[in-house]
C-alpha atoms as a PDB file:
ATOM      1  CA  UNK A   1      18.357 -35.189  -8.850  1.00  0.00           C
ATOM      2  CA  UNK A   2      18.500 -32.342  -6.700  1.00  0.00           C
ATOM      3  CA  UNK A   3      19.733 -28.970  -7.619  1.00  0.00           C
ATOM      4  CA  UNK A   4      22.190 -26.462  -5.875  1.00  0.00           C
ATOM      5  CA  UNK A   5      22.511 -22.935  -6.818  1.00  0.00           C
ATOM      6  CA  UNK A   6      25.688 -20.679  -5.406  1.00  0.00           C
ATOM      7  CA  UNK A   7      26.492 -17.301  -6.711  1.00  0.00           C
ATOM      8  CA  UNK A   8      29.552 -16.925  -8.650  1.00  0.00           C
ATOM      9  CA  UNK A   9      31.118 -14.533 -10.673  1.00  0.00           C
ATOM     10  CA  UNK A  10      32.156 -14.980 -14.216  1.00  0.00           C
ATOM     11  CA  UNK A  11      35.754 -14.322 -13.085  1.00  0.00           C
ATOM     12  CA  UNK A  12      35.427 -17.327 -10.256  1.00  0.00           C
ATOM     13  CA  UNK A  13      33.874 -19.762 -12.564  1.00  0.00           C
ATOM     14  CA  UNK A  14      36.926 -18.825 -15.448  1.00  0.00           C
ATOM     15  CA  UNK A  15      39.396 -19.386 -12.569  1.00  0.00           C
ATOM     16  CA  UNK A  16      37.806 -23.043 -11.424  1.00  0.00           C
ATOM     17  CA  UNK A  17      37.812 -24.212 -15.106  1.00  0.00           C
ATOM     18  CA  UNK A  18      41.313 -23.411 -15.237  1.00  0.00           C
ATOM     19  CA  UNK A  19      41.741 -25.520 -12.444  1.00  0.00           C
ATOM     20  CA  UNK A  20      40.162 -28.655 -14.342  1.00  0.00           C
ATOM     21  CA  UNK A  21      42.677 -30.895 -16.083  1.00  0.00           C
ATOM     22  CA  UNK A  22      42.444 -30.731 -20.035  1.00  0.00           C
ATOM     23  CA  UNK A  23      40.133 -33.819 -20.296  1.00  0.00           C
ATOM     24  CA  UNK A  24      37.716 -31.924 -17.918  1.00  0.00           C
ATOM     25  CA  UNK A  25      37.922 -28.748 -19.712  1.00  0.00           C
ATOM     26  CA  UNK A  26      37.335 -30.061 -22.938  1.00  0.00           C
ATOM     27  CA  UNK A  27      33.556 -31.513 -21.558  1.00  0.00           C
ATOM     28  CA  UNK A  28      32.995 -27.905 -20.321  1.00  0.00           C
ATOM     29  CA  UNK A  29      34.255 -26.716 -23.377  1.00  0.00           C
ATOM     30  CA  UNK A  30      32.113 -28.756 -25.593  1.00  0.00           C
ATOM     31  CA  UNK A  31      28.733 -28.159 -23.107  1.00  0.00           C
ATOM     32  CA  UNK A  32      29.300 -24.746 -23.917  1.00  0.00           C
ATOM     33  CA  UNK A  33      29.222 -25.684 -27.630  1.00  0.00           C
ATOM     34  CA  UNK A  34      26.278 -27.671 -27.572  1.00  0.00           C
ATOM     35  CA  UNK A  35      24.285 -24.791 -25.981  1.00  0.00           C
ATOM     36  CA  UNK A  36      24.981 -22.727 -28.367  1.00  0.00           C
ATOM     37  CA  UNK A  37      24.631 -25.280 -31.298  1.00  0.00           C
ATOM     38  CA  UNK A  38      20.780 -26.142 -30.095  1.00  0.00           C
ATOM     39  CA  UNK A  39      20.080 -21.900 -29.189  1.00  0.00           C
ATOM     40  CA  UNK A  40      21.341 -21.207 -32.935  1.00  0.00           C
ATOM     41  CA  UNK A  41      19.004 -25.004 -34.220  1.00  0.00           C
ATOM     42  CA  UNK A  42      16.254 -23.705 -32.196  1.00  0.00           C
ATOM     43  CA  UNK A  43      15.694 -19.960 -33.607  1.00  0.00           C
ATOM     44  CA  UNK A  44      16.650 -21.437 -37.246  1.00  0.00           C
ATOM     45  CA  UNK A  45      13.431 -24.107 -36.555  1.00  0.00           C
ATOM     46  CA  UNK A  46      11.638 -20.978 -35.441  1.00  0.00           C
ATOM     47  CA  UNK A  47      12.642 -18.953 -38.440  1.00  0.00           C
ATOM     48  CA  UNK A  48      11.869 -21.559 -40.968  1.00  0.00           C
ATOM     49  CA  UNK A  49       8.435 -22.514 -39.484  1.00  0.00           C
ATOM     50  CA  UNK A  50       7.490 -18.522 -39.338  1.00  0.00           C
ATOM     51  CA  UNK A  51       7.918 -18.656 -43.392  1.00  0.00           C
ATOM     52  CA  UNK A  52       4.932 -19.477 -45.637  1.00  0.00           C
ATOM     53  CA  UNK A  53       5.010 -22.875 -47.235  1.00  0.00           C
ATOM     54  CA  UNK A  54       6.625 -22.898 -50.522  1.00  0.00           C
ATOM     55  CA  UNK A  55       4.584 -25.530 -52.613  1.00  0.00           C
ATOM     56  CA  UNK A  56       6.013 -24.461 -56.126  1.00  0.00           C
ATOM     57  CA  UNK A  57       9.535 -25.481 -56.095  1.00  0.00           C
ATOM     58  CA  UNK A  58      10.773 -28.291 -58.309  1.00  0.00           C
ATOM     59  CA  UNK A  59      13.552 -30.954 -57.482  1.00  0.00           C
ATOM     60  CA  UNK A  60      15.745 -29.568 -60.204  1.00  0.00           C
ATOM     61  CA  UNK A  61      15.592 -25.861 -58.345  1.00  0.00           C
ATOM     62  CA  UNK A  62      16.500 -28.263 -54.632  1.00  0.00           C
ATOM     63  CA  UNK A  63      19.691 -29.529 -56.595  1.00  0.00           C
ATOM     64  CA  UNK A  64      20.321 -26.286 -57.844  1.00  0.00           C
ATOM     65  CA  UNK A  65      20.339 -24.737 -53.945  1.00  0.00           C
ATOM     66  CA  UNK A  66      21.869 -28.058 -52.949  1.00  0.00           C
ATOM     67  CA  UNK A  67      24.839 -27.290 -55.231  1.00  0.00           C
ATOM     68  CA  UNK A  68      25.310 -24.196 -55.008  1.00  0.00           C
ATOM     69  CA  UNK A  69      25.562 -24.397 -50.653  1.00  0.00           C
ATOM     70  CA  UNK A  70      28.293 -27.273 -51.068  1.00  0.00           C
ATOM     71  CA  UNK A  71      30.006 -24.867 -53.434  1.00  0.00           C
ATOM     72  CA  UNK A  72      29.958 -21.968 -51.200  1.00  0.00           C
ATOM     73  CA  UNK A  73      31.077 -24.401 -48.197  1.00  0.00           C
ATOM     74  CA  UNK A  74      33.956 -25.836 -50.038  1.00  0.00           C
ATOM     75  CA  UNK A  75      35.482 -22.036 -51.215  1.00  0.00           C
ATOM     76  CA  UNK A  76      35.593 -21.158 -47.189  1.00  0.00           C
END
């Protein structure tokens, strides 16, 4: 697949998506998502990988985190 590259402003490229119908808007909408999503994955991995190993944790501390997260999600 070849590539093409034009300049555009960020003005232009607001002013073509508003020209999309809604269908088309919502896949640029939800690319837009999606790069974010794997940008934010990506420096979590990188985060989590740059901590030491933790080899001392038992299951019963895991369901304690566990529950605690699905707490803190449900109260938002």
């Amino acid at each position: 697949m070849n590539t093409i590259s034009i300049p555009i402003t960020l003005e232009q490229l607001i002013a073509a998506v508003q020209q999309l119908q809604p269908e088309e808007r919502a896949k640029v909408a939800q690319a837009l998502i999606q790069v974010d999503l794997c940008s934010d994955l990506t420096a979590l991995i990188q985060e989590l990988y740059a901590e030491p190993p933790v080899e001392d944790i038992t299951d019963d501390e895991i369901m304690a985190e566990v529950k605690a997260v699905r707490q803190t999600s449900h109260q938002i």
